[in-house]
PDB file of N, CA and C in Angstrom:
ATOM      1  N   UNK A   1      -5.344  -7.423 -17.229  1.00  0.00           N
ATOM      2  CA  UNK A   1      -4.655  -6.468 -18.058  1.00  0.00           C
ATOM      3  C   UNK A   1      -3.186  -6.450 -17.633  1.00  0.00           C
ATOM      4  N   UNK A   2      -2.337  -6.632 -18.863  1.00  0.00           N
ATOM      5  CA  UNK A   2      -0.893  -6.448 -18.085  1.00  0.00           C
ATOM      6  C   UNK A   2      -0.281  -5.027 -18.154  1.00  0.00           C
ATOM      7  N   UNK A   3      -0.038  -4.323 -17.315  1.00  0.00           N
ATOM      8  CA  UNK A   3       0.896  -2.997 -17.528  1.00  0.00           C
ATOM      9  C   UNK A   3      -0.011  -1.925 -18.466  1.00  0.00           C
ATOM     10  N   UNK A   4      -1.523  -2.000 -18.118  1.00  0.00           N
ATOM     11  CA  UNK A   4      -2.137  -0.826 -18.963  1.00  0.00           C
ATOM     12  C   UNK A   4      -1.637   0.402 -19.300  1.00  0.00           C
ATOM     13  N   UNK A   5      -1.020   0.796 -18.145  1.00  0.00           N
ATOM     14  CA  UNK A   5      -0.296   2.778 -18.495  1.00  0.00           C
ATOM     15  C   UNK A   5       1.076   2.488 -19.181  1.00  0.00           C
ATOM     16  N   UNK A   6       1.404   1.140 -19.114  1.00  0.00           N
ATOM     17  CA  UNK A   6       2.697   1.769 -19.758  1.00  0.00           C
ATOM     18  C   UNK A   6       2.748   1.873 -21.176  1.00  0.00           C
ATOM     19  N   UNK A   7       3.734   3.053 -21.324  1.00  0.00           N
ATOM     20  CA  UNK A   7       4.332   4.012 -22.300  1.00  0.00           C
ATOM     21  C   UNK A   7       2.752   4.987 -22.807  1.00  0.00           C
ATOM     22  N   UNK A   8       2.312   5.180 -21.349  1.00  0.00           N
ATOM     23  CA  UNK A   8       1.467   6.665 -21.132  1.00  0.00           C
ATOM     24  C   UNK A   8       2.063   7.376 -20.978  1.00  0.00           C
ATOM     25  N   UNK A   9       1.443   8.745 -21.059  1.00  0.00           N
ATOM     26  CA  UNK A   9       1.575   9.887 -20.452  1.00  0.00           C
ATOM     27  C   UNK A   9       1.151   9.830 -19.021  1.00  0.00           C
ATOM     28  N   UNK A  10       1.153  10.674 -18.378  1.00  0.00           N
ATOM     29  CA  UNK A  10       0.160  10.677 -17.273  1.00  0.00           C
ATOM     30  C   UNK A  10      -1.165  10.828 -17.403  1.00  0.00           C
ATOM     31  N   UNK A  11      -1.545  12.216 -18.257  1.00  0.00           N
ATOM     32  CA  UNK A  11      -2.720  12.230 -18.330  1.00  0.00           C
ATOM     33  C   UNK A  11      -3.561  10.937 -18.375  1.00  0.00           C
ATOM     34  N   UNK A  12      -3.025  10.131 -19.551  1.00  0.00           N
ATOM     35  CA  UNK A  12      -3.474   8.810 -20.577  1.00  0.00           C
ATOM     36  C   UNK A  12      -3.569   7.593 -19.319  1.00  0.00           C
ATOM     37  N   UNK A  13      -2.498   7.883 -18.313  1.00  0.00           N
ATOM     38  CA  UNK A  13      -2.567   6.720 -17.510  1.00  0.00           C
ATOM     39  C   UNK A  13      -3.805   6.706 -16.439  1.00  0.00           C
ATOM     40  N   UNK A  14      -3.908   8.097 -15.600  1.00  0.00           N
ATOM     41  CA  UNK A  14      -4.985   8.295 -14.866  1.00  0.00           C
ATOM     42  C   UNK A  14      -6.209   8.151 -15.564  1.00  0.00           C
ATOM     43  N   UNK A  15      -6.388   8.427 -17.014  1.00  0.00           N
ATOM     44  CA  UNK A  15      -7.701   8.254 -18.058  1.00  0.00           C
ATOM     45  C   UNK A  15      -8.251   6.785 -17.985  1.00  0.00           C
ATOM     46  N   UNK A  16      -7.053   6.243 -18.698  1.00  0.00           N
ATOM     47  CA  UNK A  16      -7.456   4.720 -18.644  1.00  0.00           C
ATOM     48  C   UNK A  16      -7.576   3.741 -17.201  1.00  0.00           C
ATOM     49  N   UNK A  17      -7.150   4.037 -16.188  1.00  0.00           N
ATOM     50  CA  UNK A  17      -7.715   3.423 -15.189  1.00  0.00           C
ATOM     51  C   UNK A  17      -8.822   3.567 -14.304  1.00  0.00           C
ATOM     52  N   UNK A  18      -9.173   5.359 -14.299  1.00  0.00           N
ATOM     53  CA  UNK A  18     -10.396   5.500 -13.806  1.00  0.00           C
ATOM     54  C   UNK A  18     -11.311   5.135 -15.130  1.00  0.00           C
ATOM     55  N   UNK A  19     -11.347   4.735 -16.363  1.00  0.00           N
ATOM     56  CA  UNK A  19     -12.628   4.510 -17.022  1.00  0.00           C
ATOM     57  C   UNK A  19     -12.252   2.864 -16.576  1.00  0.00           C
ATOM     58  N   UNK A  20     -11.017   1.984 -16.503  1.00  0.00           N
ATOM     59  CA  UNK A  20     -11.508   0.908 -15.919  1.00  0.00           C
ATOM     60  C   UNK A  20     -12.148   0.730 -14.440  1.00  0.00           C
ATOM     61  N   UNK A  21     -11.754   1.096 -13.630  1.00  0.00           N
ATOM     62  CA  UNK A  21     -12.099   1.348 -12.523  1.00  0.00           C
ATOM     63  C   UNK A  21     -14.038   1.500 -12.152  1.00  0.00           C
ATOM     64  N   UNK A  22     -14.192   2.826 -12.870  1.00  0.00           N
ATOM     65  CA  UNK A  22     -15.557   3.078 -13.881  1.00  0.00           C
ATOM     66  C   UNK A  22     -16.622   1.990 -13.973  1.00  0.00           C
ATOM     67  N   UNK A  23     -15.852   1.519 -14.968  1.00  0.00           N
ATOM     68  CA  UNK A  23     -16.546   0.031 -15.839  1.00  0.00           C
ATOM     69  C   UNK A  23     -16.627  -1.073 -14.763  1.00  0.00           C
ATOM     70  N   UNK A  24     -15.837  -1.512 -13.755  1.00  0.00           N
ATOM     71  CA  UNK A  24     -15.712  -2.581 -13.054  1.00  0.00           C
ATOM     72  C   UNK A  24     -16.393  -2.137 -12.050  1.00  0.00           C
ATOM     73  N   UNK A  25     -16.992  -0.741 -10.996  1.00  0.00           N
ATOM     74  CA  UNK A  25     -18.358  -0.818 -10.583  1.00  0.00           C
ATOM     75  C   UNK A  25     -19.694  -0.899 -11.141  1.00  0.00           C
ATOM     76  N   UNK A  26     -19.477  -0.052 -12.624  1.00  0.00           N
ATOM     77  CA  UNK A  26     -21.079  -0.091 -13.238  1.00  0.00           C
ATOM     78  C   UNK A  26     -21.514  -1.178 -13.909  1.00  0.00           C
ATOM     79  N   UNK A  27     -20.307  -2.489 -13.723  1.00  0.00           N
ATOM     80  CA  UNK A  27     -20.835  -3.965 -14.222  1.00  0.00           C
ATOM     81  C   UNK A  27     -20.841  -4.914 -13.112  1.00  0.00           C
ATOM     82  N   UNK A  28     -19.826  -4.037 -12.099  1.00  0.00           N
ATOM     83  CA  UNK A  28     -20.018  -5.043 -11.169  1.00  0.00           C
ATOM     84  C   UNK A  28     -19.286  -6.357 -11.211  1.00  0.00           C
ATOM     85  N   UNK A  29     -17.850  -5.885 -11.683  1.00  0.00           N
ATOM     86  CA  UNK A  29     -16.886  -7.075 -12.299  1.00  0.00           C
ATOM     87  C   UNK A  29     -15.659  -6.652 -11.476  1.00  0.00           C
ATOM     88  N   UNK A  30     -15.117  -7.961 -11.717  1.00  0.00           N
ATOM     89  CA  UNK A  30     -13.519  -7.703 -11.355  1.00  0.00           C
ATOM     90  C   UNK A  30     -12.733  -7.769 -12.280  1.00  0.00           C
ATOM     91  N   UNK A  31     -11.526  -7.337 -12.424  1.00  0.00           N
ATOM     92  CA  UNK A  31     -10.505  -6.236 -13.286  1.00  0.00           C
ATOM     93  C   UNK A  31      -9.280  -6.779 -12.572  1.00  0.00           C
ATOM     94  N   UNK A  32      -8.329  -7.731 -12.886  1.00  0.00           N
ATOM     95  CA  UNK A  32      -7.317  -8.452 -13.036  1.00  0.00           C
ATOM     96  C   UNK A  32      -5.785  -7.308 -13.678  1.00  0.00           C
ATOM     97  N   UNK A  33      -5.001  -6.626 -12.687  1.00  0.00           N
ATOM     98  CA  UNK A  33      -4.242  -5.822 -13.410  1.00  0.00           C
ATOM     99  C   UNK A  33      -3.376  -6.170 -13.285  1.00  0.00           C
ATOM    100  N   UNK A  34      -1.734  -6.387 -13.361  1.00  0.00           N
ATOM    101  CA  UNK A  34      -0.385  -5.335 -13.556  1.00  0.00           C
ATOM    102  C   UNK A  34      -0.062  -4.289 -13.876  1.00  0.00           C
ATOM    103  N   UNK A  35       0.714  -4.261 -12.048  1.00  0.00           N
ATOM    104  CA  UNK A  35       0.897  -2.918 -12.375  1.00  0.00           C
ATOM    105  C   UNK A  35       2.263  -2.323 -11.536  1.00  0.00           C
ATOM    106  N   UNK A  36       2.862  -1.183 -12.152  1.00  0.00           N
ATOM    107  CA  UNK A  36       4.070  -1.983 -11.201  1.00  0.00           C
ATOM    108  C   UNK A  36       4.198  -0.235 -10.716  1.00  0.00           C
ATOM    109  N   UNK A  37       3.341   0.903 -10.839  1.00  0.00           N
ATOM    110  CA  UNK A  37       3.370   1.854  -9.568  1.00  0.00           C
ATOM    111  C   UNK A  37       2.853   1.734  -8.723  1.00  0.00           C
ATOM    112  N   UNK A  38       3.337   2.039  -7.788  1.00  0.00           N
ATOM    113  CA  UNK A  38       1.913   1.738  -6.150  1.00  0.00           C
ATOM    114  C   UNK A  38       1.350   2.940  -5.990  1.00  0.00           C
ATOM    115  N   UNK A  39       1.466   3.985  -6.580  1.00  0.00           N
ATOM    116  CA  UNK A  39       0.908   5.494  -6.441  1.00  0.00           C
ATOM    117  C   UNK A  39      -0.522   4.812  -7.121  1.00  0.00           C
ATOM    118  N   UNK A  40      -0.560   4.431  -8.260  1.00  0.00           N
ATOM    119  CA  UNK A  40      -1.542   4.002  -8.758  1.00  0.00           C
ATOM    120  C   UNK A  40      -2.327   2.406  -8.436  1.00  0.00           C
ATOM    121  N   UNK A  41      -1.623   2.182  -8.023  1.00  0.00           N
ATOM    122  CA  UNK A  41      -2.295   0.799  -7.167  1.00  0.00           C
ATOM    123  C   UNK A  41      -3.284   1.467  -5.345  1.00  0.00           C
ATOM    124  N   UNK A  42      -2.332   2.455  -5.093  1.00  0.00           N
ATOM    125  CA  UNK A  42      -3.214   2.925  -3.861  1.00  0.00           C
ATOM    126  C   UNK A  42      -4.333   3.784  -4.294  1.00  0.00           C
ATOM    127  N   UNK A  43      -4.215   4.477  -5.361  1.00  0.00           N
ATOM    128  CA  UNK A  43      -5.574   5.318  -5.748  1.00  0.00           C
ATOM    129  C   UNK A  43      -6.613   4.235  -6.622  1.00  0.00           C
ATOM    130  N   UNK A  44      -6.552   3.713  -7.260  1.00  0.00           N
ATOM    131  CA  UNK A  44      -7.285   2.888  -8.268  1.00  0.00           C
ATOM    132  C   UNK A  44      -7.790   1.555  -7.906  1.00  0.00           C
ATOM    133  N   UNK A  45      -6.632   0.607  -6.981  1.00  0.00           N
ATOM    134  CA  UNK A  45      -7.184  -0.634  -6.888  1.00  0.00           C
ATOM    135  C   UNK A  45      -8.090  -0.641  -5.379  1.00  0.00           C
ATOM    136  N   UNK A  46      -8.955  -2.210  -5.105  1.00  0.00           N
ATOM    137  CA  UNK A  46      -9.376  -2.299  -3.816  1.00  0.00           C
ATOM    138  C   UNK A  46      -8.869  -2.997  -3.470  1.00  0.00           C
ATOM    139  N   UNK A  47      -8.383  -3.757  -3.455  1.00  0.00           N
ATOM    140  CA  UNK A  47      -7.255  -5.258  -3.454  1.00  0.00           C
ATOM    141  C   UNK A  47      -6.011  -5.397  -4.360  1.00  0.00           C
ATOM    142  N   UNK A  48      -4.972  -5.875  -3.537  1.00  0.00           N
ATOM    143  CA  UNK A  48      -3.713  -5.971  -4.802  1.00  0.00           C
ATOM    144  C   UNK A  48      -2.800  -7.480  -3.425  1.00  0.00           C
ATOM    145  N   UNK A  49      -2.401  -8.297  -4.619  1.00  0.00           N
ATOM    146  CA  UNK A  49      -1.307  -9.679  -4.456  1.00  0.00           C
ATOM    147  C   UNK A  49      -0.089  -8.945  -4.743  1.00  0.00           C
ATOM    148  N   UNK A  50       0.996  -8.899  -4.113  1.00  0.00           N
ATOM    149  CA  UNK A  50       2.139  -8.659  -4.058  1.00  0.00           C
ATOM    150  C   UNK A  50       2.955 -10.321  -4.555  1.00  0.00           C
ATOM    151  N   UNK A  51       3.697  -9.789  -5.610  1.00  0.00           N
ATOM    152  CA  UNK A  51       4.608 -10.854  -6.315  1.00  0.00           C
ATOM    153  C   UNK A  51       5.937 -10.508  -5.929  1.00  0.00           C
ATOM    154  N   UNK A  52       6.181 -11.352  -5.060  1.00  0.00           N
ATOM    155  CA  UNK A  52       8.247 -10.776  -4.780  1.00  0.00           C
ATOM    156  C   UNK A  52       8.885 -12.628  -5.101  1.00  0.00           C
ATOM    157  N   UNK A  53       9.797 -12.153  -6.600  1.00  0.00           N
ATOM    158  CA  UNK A  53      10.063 -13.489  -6.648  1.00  0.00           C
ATOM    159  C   UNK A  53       9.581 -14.783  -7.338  1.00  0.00           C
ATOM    160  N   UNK A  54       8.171 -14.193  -8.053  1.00  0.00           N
ATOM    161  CA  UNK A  54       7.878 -15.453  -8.361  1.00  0.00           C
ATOM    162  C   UNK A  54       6.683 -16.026  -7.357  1.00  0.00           C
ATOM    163  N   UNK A  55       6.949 -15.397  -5.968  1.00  0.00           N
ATOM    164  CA  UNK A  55       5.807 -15.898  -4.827  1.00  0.00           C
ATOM    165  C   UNK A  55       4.759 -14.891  -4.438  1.00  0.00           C
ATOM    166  N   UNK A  56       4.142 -15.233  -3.975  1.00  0.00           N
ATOM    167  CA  UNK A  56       3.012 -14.552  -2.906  1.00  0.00           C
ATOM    168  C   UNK A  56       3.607 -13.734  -1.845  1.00  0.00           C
ATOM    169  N   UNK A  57       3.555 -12.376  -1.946  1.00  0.00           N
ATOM    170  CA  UNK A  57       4.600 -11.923  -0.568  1.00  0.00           C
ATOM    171  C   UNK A  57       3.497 -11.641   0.291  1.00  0.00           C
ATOM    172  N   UNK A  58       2.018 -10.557  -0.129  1.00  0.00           N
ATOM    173  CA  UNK A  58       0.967 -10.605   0.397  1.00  0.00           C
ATOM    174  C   UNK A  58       0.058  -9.778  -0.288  1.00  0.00           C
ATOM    175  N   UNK A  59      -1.114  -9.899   0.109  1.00  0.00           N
ATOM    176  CA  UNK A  59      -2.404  -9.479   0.316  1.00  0.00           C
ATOM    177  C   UNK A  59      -3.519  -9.020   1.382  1.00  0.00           C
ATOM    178  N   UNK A  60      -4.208  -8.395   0.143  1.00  0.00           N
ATOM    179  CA  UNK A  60      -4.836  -7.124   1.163  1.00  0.00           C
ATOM    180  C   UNK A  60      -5.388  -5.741   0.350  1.00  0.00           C
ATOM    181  N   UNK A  61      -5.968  -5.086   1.257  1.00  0.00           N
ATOM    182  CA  UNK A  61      -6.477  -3.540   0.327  1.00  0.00           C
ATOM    183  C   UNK A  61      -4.670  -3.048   0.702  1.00  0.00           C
ATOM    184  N   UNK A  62      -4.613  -2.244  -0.747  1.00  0.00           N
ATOM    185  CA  UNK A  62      -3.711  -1.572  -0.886  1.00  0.00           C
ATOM    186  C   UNK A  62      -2.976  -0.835   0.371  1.00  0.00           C
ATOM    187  N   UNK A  63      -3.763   0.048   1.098  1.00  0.00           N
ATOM    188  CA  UNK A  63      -3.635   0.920   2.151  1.00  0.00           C
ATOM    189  C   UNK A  63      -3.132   0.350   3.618  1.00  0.00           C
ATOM    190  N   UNK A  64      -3.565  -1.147   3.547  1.00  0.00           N
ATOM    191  CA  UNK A  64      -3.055  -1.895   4.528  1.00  0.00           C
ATOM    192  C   UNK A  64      -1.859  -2.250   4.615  1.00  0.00           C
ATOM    193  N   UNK A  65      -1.559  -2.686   3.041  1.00  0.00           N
ATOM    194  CA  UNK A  65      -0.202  -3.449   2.789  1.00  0.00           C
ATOM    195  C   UNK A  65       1.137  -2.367   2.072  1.00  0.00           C
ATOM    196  N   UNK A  66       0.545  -1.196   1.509  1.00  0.00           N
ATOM    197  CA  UNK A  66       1.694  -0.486   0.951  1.00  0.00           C
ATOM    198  C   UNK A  66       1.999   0.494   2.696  1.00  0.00           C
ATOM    199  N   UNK A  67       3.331   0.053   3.453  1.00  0.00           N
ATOM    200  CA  UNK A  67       3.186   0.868   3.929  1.00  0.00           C
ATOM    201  C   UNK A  67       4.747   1.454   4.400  1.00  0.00           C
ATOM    202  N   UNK A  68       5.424   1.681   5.273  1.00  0.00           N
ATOM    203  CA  UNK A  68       6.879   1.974   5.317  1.00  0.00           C
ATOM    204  C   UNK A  68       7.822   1.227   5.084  1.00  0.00           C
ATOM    205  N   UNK A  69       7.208   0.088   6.091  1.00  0.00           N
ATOM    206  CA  UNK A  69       7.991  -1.130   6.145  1.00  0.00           C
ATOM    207  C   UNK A  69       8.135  -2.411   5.267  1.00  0.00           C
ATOM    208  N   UNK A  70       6.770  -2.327   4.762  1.00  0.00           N
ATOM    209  CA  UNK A  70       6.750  -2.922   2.808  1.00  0.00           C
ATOM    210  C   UNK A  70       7.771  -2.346   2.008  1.00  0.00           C
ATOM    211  N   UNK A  71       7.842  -1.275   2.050  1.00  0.00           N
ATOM    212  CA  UNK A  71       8.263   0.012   1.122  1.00  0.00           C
ATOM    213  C   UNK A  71       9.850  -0.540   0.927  1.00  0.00           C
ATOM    214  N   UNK A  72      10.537  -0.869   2.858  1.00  0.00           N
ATOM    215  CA  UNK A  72      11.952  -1.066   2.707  1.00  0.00           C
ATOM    216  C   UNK A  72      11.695  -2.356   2.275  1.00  0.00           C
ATOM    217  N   UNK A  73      11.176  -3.461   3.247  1.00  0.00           N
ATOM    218  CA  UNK A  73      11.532  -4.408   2.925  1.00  0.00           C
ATOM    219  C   UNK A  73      11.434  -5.276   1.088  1.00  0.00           C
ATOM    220  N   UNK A  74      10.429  -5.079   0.903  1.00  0.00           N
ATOM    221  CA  UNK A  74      10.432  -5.039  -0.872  1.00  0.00           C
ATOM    222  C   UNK A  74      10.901  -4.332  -1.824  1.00  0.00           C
ATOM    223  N   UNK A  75      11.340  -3.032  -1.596  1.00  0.00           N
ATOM    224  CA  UNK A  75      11.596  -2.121  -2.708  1.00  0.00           C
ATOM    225  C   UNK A  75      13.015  -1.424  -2.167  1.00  0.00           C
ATOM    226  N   UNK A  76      13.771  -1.798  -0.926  1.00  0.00           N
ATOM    227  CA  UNK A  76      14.861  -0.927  -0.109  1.00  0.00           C
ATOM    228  C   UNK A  76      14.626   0.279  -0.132  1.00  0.00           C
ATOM    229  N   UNK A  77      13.954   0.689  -0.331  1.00  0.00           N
ATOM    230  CA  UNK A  77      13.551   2.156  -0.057  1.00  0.00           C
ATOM    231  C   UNK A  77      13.069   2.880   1.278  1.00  0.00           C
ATOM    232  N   UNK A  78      13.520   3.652   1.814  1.00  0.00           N
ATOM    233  CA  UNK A  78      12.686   4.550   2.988  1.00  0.00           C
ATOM    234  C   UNK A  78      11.975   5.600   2.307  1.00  0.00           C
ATOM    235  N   UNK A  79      10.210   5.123   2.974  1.00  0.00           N
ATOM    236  CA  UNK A  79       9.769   5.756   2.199  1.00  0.00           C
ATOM    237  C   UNK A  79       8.385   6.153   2.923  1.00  0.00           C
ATOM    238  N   UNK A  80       6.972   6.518   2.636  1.00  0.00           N
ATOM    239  CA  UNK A  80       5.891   7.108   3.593  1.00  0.00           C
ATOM    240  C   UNK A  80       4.698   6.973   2.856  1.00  0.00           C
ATOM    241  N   UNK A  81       3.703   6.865   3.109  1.00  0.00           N
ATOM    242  CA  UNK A  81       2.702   7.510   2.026  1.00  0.00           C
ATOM    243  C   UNK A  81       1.883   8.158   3.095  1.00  0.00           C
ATOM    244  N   UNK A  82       1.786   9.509   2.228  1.00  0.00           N
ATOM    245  CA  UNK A  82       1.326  10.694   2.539  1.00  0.00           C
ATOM    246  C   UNK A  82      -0.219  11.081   2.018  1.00  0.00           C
ATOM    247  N   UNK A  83      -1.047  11.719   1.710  1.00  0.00           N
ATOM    248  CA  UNK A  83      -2.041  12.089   1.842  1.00  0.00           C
ATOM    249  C   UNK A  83      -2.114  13.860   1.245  1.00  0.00           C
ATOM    250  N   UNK A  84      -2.148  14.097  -0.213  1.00  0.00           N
ATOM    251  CA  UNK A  84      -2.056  15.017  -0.789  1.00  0.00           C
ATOM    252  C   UNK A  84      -3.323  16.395  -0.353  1.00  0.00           C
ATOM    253  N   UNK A  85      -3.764  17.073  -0.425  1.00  0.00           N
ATOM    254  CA  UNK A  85      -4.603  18.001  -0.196  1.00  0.00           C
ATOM    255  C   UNK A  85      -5.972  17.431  -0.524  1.00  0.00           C
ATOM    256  N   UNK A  86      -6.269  16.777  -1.499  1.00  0.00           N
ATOM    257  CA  UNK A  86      -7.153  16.049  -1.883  1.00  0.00           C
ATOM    258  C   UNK A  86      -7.636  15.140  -0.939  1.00  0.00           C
ATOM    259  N   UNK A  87      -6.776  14.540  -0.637  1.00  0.00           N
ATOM    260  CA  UNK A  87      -7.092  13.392   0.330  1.00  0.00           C
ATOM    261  C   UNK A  87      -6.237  11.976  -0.380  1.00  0.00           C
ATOM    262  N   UNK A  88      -5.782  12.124  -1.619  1.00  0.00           N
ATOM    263  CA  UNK A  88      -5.178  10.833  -2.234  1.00  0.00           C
ATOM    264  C   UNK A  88      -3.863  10.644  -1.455  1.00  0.00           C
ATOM    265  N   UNK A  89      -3.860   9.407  -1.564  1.00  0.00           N
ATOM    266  CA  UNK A  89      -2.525   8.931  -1.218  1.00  0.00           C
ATOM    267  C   UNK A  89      -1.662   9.106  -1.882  1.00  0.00           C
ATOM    268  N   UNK A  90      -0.025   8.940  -1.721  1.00  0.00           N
ATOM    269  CA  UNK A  90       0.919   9.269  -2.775  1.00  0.00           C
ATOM    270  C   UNK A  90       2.442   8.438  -1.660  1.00  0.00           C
ATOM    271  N   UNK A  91       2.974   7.678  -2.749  1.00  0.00           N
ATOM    272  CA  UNK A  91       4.180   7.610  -2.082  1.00  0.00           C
ATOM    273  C   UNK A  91       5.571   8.423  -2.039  1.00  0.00           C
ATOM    274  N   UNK A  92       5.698   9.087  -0.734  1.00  0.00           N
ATOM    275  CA  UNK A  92       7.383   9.670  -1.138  1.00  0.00           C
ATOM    276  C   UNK A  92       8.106   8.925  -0.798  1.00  0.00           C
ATOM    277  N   UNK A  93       9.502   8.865  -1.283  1.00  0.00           N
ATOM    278  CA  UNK A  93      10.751   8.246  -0.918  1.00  0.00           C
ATOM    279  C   UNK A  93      11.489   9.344  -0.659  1.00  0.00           C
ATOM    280  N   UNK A  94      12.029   9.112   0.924  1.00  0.00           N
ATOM    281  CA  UNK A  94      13.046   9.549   1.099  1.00  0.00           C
ATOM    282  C   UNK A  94      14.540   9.357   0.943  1.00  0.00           C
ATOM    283  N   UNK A  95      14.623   8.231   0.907  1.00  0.00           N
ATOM    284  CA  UNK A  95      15.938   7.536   0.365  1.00  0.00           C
ATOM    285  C   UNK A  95      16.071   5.803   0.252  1.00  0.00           C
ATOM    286  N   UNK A  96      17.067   5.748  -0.690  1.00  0.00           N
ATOM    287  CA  UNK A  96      16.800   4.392  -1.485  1.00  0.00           C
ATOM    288  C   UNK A  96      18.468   3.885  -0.937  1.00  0.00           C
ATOM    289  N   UNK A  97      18.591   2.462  -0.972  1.00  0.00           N
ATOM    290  CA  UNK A  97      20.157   1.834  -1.306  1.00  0.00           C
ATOM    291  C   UNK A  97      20.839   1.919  -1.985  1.00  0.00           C
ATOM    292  N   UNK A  98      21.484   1.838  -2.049  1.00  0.00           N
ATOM    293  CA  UNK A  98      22.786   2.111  -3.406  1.00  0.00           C
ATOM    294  C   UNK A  98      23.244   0.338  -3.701  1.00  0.00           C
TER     295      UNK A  98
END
């Protein structure tokens, strides 16, 4: 799937990935995405390939690989992922490059 949520809402975006999500345990399939939030790549996916470039930057479960130092080095951002009341992950940024 390329870029499923985009030009969602939110609601529409969290809808459509937990019914894929859904569907790809109760068949027991794998689910091929783009996707270009990591808020939603850390809640939704079990695995994600990082594309920087055209290349392979890496792989891995989400939680391994999205992490501070990903955050700068791919995106220049200083940034954290935190752990909402729920228990979900979420990325903040504290500050970006100019």
């Amino acid at each position: 799937m390329d870029e499923p949520t985009s030009a969602l809402d939110l609601n529409r975006q969290i809808e459509v990935l937990s019914l894929v999500s859904a569907l790809a345990v109760e068949r027991d399939m794998a689910v091929l995405i783009a996707i270009h939030d990591l808020n939603h790549t850390l809640r939704f996916c079990s695995d994600v390939i990082v594309i920087v470039d055209g290349r392979m930057h890496s792989a891995g479960k989400p939680g391994d690989i999205i992490t501070p130092a990903f955050l700068r080095e791919v995106y220049g951002v200083e940034a954290r992922v935190e752990h909402c009341s729920k228990g979900l992950p979420h990325i903040i940024i504290d500050h970006h490059r100019a």
